[in-house]
N, C-alpha and C. Protein backbone atom coordinates (compact mmCIF):
# COMPACT_ATOMS: atom_id res chain seq x y z
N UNK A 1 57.31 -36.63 53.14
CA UNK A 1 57.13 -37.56 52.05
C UNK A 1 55.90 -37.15 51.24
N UNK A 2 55.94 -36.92 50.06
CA UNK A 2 54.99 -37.10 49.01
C UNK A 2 54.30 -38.22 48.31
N UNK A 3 52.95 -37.78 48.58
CA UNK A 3 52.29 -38.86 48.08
C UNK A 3 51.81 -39.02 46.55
N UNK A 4 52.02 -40.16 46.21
CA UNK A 4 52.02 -39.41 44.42
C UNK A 4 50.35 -40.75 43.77
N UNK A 5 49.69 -39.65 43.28
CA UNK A 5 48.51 -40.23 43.09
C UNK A 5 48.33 -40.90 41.66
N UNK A 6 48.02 -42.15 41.97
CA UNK A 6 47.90 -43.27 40.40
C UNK A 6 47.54 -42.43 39.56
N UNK A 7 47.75 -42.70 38.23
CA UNK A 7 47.00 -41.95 37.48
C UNK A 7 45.86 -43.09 36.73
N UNK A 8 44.69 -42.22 36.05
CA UNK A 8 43.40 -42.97 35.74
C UNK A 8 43.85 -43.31 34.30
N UNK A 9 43.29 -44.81 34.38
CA UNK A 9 43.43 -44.94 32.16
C UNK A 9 41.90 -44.85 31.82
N UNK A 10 41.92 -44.62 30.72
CA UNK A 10 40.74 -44.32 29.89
C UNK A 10 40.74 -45.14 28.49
N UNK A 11 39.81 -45.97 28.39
CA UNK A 11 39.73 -46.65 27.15
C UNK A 11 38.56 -45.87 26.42
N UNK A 12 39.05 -45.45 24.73
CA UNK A 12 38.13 -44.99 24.08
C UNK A 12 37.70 -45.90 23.12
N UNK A 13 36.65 -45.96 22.88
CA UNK A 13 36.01 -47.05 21.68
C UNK A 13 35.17 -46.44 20.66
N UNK A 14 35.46 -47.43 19.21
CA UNK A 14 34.75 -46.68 18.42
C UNK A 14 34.84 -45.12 17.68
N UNK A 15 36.06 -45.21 17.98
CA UNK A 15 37.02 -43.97 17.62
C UNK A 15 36.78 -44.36 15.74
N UNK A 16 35.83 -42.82 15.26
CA UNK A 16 36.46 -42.74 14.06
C UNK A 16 37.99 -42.68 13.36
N UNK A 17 37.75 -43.20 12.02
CA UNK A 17 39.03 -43.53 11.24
C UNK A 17 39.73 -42.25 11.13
N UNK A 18 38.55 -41.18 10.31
CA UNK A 18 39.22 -40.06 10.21
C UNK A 18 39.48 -38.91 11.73
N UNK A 19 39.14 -39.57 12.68
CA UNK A 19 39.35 -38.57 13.85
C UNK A 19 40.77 -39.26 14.34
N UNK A 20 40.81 -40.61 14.40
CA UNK A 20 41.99 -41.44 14.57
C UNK A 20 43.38 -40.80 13.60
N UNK A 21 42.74 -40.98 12.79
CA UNK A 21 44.28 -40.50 11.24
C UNK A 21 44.61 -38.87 11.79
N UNK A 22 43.77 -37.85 12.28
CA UNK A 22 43.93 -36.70 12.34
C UNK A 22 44.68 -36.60 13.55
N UNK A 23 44.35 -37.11 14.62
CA UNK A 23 45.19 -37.17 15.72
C UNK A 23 46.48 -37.73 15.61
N UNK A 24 46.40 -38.75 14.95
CA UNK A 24 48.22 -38.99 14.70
C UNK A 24 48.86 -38.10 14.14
N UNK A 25 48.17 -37.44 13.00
CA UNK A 25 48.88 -36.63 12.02
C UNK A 25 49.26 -35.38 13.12
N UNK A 26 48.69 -35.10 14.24
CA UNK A 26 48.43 -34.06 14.84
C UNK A 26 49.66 -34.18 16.13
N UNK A 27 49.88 -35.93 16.19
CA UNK A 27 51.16 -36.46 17.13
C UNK A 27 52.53 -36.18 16.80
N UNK A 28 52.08 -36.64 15.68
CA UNK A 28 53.17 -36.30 14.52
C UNK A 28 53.56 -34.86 14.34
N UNK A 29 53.13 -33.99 14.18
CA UNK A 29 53.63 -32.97 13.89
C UNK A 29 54.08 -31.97 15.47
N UNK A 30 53.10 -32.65 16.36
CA UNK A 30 54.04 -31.79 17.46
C UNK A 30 54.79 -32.64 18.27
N UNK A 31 55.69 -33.94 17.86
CA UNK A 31 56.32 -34.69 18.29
C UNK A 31 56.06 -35.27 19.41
N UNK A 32 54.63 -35.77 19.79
CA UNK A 32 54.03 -36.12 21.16
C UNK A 32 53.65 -37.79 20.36
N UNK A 33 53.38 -38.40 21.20
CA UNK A 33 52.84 -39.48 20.70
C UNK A 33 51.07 -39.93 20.79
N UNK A 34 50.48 -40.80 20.35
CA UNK A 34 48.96 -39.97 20.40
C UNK A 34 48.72 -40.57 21.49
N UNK A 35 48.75 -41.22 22.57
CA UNK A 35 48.55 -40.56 24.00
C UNK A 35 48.42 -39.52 24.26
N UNK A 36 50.21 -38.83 24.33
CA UNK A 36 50.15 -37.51 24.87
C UNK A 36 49.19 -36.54 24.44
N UNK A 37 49.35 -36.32 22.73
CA UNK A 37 48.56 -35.79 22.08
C UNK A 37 46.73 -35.17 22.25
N UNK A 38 46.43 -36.76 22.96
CA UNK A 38 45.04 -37.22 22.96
C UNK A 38 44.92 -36.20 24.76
N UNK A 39 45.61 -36.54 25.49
CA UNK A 39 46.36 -35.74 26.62
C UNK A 39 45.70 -33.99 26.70
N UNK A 40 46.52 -33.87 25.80
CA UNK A 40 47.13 -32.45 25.83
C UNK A 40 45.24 -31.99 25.26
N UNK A 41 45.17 -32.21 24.39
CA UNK A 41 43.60 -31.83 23.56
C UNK A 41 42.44 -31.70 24.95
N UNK A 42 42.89 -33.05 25.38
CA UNK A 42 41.50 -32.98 26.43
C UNK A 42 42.08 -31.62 27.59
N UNK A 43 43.00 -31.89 28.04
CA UNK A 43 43.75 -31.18 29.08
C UNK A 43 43.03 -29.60 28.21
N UNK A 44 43.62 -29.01 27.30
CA UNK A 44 43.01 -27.96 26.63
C UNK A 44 41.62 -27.73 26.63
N UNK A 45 40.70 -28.24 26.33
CA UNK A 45 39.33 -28.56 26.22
C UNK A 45 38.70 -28.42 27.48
N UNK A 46 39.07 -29.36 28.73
CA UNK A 46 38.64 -29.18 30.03
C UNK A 46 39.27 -27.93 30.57
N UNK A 47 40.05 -26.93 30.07
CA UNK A 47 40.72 -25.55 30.63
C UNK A 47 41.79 -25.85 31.43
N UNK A 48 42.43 -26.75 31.70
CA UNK A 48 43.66 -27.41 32.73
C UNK A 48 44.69 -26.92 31.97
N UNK A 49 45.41 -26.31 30.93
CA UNK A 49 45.97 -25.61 30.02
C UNK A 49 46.06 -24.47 30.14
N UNK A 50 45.95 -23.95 30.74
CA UNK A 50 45.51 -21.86 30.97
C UNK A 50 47.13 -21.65 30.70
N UNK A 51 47.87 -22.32 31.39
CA UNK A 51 49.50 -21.10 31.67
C UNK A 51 49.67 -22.19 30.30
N UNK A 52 49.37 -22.48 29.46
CA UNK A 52 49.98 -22.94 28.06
C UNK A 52 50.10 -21.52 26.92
N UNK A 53 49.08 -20.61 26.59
CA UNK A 53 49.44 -19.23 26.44
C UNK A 53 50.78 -18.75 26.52
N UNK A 54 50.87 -18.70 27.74
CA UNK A 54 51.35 -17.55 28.87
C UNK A 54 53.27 -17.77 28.21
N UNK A 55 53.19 -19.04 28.68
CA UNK A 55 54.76 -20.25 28.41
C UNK A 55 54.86 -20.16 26.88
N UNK A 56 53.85 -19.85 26.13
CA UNK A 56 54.03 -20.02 24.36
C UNK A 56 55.15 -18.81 24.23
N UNK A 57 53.91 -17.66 24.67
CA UNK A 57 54.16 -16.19 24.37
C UNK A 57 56.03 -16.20 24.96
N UNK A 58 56.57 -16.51 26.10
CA UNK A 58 57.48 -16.62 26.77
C UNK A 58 58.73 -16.96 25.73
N UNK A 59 57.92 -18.62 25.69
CA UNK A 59 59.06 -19.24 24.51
C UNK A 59 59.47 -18.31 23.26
N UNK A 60 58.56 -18.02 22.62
CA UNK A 60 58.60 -17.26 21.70
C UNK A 60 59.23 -16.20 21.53
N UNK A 61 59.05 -15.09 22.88
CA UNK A 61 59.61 -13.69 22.96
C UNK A 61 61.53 -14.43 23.14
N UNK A 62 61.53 -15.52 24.08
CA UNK A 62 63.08 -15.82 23.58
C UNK A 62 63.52 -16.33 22.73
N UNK A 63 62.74 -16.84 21.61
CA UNK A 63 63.27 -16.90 20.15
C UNK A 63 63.83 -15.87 19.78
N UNK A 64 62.57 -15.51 20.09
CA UNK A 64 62.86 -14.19 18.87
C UNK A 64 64.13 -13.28 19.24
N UNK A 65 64.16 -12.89 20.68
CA UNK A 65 65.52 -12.55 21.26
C UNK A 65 66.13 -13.21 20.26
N UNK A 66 66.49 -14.49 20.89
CA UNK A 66 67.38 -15.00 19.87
C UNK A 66 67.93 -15.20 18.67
N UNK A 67 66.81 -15.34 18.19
CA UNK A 67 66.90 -15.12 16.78
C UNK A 67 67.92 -13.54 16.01
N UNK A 68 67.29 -12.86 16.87
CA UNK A 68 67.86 -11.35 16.54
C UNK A 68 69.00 -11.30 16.65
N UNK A 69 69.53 -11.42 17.55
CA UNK A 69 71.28 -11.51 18.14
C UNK A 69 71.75 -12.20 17.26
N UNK A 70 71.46 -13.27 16.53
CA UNK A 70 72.15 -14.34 15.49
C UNK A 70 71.72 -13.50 14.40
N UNK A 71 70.96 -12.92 13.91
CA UNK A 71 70.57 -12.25 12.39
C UNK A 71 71.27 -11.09 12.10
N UNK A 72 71.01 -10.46 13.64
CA UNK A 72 71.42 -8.84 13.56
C UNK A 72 73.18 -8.61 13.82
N UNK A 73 73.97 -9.29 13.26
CA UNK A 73 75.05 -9.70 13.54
C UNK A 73 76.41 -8.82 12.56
N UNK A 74 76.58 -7.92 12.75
CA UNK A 74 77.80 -6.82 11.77
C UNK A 74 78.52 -8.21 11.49
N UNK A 75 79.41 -9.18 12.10
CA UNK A 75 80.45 -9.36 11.22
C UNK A 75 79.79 -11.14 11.10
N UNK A 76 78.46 -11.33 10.72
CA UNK A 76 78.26 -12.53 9.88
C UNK A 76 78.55 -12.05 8.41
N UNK A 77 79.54 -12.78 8.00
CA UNK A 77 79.52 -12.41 6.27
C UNK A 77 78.62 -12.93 5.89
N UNK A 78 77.69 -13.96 5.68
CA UNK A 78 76.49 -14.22 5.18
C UNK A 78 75.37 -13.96 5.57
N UNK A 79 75.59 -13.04 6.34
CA UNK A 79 74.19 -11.89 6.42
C UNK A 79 74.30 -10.50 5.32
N UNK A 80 75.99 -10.26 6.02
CA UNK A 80 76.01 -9.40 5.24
C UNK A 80 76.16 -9.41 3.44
N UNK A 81 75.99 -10.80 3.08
CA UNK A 81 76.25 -11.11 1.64
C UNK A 81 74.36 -10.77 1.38
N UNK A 82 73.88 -11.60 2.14
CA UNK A 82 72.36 -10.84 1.70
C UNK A 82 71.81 -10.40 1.65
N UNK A 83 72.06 -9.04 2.44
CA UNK A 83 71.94 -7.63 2.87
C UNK A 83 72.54 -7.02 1.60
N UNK A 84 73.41 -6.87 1.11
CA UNK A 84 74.06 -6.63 -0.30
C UNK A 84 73.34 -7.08 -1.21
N UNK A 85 72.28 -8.28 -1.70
CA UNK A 85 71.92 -8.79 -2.72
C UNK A 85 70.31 -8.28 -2.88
């Protein structure tokens, strides 16, 4: 059996407006909510983030795989229409 440990809350106070507005905007754009957001920053900051790199680079190299196989494609006609233009 696993034991699963509470997790701690943290109340912040006195949170500037513009540090407040930036973090949402910042929730917002990587679809986290500003918890998580607020989360992830500290998690980064304290170094608890290291294999976040590692997993980017990862994700990425299989985009891009991907990506290629869908672009690099002989019989998409609308590749090959823009390849022609």
């Amino acid at each position: 059996m696993r034991y699963v440990f509470p997790m701690a809350t943290l109340t912040l106070k006195d949170v500037p407006p513009k540090l407040h507005s930036a973090l949402r905007k910042r929730a917002e754009k990587n679809r986290r909510s500003l918890n998580q957001e607020v989360l992830f920053c500290l998690e980064r900051i304290a170094g608890l983030s290291g294999s976040d790199d590692e997993e980017r680079r990862a994700w990425l190299k299989a985009s891009e795989q991907s990506l290629m196989a869908t672009w690099d494609n002989s019989e998409d006609d609308v590749y090959n229409e823009l390849l022609q233009k």
